[in-house]
Protein backbone atom coordinates (compact mmCIF):
# COMPACT_ATOMS: atom_id res chain seq x y z
CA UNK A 1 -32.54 -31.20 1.07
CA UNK A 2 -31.98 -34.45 3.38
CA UNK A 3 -31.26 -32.75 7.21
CA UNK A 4 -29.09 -35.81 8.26
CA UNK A 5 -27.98 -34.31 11.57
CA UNK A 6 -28.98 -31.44 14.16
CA UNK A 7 -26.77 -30.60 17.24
CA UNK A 8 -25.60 -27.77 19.02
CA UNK A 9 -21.47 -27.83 20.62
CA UNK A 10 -19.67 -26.01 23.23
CA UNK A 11 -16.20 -25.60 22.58
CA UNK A 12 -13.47 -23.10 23.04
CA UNK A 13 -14.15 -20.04 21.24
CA UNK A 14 -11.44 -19.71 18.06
CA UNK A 15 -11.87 -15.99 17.78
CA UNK A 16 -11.89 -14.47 21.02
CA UNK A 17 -9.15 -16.28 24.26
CA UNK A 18 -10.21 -17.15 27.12
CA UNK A 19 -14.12 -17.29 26.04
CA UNK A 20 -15.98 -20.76 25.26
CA UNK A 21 -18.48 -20.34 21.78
CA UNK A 22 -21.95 -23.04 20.92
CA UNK A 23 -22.34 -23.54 17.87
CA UNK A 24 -25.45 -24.83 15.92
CA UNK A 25 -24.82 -27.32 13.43
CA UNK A 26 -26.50 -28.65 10.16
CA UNK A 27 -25.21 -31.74 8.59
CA UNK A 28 -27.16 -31.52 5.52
CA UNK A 29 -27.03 -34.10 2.05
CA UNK A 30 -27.84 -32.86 -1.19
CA UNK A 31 -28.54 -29.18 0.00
CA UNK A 32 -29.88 -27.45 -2.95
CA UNK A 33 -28.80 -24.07 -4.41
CA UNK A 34 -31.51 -21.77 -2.86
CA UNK A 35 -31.69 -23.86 0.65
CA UNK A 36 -27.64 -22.70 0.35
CA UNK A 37 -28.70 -19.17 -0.20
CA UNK A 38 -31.78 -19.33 2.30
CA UNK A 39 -28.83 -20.34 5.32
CA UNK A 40 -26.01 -18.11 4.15
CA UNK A 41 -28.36 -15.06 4.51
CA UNK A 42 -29.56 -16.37 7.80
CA UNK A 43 -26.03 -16.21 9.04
CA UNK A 44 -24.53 -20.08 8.37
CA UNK A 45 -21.06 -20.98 7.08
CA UNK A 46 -20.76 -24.04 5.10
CA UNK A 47 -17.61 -26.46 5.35
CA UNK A 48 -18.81 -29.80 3.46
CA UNK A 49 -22.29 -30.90 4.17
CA UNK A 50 -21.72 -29.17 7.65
CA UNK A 51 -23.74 -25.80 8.01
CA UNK A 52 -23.14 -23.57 11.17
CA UNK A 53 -22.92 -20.70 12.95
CA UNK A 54 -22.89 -19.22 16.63
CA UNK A 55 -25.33 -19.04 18.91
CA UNK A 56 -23.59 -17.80 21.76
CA UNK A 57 -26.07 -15.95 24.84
CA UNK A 58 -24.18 -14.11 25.82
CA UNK A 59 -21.77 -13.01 22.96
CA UNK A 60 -22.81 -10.94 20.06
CA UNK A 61 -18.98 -10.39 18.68
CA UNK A 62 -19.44 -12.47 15.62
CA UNK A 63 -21.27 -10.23 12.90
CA UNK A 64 -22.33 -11.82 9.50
CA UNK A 65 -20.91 -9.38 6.97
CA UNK A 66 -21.24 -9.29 3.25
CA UNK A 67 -19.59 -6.86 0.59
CA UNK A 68 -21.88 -4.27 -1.44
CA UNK A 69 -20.30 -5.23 -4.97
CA UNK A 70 -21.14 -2.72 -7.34
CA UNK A 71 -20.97 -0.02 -4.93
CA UNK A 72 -17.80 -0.60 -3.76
CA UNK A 73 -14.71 1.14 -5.16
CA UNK A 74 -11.17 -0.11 -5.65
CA UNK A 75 -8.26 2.41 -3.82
CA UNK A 76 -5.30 2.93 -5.46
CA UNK A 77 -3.57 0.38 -2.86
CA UNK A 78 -5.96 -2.24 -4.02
CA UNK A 79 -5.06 -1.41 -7.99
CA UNK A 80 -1.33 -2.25 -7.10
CA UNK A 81 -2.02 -5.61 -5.42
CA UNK A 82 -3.83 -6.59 -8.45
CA UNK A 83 -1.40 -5.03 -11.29
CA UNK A 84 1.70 -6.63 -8.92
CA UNK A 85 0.14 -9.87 -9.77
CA UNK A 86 -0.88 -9.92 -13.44
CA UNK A 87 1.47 -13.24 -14.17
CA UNK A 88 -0.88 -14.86 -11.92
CA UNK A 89 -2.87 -17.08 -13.55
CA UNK A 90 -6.11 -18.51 -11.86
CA UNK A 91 -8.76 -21.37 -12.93
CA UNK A 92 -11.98 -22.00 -11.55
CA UNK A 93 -13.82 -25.42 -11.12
CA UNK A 94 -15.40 -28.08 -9.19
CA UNK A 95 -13.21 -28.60 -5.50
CA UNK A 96 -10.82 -31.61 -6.20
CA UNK A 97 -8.30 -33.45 -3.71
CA UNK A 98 -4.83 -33.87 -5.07
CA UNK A 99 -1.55 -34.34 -3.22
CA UNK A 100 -0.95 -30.76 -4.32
CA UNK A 101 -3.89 -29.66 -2.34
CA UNK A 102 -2.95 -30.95 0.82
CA UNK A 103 0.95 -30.00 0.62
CA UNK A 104 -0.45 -26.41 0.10
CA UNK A 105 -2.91 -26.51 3.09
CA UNK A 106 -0.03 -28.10 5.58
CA UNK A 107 2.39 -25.38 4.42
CA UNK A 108 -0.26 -22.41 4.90
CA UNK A 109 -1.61 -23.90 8.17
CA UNK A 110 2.16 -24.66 9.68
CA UNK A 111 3.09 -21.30 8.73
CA UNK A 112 0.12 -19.66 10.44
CA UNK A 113 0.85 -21.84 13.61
CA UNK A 114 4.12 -20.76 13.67
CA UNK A 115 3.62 -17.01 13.03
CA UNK A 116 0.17 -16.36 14.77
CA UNK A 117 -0.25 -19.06 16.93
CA UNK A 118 -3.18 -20.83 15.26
CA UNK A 119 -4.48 -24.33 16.63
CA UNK A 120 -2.31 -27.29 14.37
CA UNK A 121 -3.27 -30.75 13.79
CA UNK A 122 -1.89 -32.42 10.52
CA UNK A 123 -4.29 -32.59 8.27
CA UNK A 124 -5.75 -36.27 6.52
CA UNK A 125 -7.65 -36.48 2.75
CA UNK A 126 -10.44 -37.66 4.66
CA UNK A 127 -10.50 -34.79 6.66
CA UNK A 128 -10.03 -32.31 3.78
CA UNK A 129 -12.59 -34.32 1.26
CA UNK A 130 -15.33 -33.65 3.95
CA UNK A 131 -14.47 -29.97 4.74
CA UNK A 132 -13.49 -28.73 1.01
CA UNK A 133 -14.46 -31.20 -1.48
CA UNK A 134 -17.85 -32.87 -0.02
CA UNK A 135 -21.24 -31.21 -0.29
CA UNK A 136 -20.79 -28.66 -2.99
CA UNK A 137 -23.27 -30.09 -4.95
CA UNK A 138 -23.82 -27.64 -8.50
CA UNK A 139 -23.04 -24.26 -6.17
CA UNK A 140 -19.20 -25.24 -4.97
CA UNK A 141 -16.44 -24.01 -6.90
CA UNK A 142 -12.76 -23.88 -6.01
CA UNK A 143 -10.29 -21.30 -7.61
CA UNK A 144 -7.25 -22.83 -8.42
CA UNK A 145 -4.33 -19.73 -8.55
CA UNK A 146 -0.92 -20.66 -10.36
CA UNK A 147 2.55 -19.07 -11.05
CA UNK A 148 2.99 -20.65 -14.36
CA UNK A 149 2.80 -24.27 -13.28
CA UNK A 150 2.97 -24.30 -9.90
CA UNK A 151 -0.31 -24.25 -7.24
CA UNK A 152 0.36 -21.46 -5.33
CA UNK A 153 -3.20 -21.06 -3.76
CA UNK A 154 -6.74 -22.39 -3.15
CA UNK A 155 -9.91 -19.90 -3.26
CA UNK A 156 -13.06 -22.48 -2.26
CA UNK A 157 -16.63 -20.41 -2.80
CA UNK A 158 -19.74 -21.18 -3.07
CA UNK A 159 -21.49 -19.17 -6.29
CA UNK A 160 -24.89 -18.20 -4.87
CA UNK A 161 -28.31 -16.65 -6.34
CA UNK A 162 -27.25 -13.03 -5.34
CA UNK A 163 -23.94 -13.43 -4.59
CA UNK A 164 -20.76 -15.55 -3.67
CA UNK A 165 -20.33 -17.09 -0.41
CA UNK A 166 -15.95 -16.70 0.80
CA UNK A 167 -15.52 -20.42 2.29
CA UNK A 168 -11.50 -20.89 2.55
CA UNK A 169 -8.51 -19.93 1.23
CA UNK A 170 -4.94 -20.80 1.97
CA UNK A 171 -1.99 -20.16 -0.41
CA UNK A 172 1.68 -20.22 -0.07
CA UNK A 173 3.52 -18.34 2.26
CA UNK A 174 6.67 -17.98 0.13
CA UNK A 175 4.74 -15.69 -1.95
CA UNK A 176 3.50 -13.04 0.87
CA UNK A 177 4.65 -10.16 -1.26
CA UNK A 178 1.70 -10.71 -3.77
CA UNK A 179 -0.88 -9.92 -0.70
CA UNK A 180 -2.59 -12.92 -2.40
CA UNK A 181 -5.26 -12.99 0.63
CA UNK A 182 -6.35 -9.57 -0.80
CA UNK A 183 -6.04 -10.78 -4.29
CA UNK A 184 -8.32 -13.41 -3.67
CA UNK A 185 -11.23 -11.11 -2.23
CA UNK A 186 -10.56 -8.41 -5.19
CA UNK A 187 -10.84 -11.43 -7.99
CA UNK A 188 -14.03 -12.60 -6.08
CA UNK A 189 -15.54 -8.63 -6.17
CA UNK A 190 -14.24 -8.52 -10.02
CA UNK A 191 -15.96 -12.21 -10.84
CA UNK A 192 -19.42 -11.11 -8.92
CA UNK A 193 -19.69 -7.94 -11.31
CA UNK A 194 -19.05 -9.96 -14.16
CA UNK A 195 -21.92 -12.37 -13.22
CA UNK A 196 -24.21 -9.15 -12.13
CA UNK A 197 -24.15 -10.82 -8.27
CA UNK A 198 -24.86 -8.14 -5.43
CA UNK A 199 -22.96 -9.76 -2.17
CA UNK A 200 -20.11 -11.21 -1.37
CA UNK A 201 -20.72 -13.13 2.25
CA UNK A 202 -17.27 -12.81 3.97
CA UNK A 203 -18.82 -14.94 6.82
CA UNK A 204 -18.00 -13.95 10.38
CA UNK A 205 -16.40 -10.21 11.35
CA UNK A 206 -14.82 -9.83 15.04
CA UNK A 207 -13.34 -6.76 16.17
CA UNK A 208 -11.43 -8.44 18.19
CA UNK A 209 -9.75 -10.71 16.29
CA UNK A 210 -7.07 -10.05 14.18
CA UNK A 211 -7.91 -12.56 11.38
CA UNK A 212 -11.26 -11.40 10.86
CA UNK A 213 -11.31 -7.78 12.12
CA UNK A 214 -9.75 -6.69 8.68
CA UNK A 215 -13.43 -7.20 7.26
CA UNK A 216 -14.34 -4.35 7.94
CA UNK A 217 -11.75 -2.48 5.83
CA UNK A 218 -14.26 -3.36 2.74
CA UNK A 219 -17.21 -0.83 2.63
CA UNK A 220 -19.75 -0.13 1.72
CA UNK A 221 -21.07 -3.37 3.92
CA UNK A 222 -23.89 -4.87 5.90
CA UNK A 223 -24.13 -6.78 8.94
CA UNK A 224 -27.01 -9.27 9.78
CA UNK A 225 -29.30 -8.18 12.43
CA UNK A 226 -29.73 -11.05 14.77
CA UNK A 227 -29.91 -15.07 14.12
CA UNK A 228 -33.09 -15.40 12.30
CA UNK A 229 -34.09 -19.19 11.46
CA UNK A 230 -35.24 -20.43 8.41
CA UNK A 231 -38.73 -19.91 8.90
CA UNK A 232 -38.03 -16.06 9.72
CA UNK A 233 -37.18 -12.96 7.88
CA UNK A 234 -33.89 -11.35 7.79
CA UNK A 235 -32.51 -7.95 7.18
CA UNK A 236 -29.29 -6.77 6.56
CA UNK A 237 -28.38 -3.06 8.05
């Protein structure tokens, strides 16, 4: 692992109005799977080579949550969203920028601006190769999902010792009626049982905030107790 940068940010706060977040930051080269694995169970989301994660004072909103696999139990409503989309076809591999991609990710991100207000800023390939396609070294995987031949959305994990870290997704809105945000999670819970992984890290829950709030709808899971460094023991409750 080559630590190339260290910093710490204020900023506004994306999850919560009117409150400012700091974040710590990691830009790291060539991270390795387990020094991954050691910061994702410490709390850290990865976008790239950037690692982060809150460090607020005075804010404890945003809880590090991650799914029990094997104990947890598909509902009847969760059956249907995956039988409603059995002619969807999915593909998993190494994250790639195509023109495809980035048509995808403006249409999801203008349609989220436009329906829930999210922050918009047109989107370059440099920008996306850093966030999505940079840094995934041999634990980065996108999952490419199609409707015969046509993209229709992006799943980018990371495929950990003891589980699978959620990084992104984004898919098209024109097919809302497939629930394919749910789809996603369910295919990641159906792939970590197939590989005998425990977790799935779902990153950040905020009760608060609509986007992430619907987290907790997935139990059994944990929540990380504090913001343990690397050189400290965690536990999960």
């Amino acid at each position: 692992m080559n630590l190339l940068k260290e910093f710490a940010l204020n900023d506004k706060c994306s999850y919560l109005k009117g409150k400012e977040t700091l974040t710590h930051y990691k830009i790291i080269d060539n991270c390795s799977s387990q020094n991954c694995q050691d910061l994702i169970e410490r709390g850290y989301r990865r976008f790239g080579k950037m690692y982060f994660r809150p460090i607020c004072s005075d804010c404890n909103e945003c809880q590090s949550i991650k799914i029990d696999v094997a104990n947890f139990s598909f509902s009847k409503s969760q059956r249907r969203v995956l039988k409603k989309a059995s002619h969807i076809t999915s593909y998993i591999q190494r994250p790639t920028l195509s023109k495809t991609h980035l048509e995808l990710f403006e249409k999801y991100h203008l349609e989220m601006h436009n329906k829930k207000g999210w922050d918009y800023q047109e989107t370059t390939p440099q920008h996306y190769q850093n966030s999505f396609v940079s840094g995934h070294n041999e634990f980065g995987y996108e999952i490419l999902y199609f409707d015969a031949d046509k993209l229709i959305g992006v799943d980018l994990i990371d495929i950990l010792e003891d589980g699978i870290s959620s990084i992104y997704f984004y898919y098209d809105p024109d097919y809302n009626e497939l629930a394919l945000g749910k789809l996603s999670l369910y295919n990641q819970i159906l792939f970590a049982r197939q590989k005998s992984k425990q977790w799935i890290y779902l990153g950040y829950y905020v009760e608060e905030c609509p986007s992430l709030s619907y987290k907790s709808h997935y139990k059994p899971y944990l929540t990380l107790e504090g913001r343990p460094s690397e050189y400290e023991d965690f536990q999960w409750l």
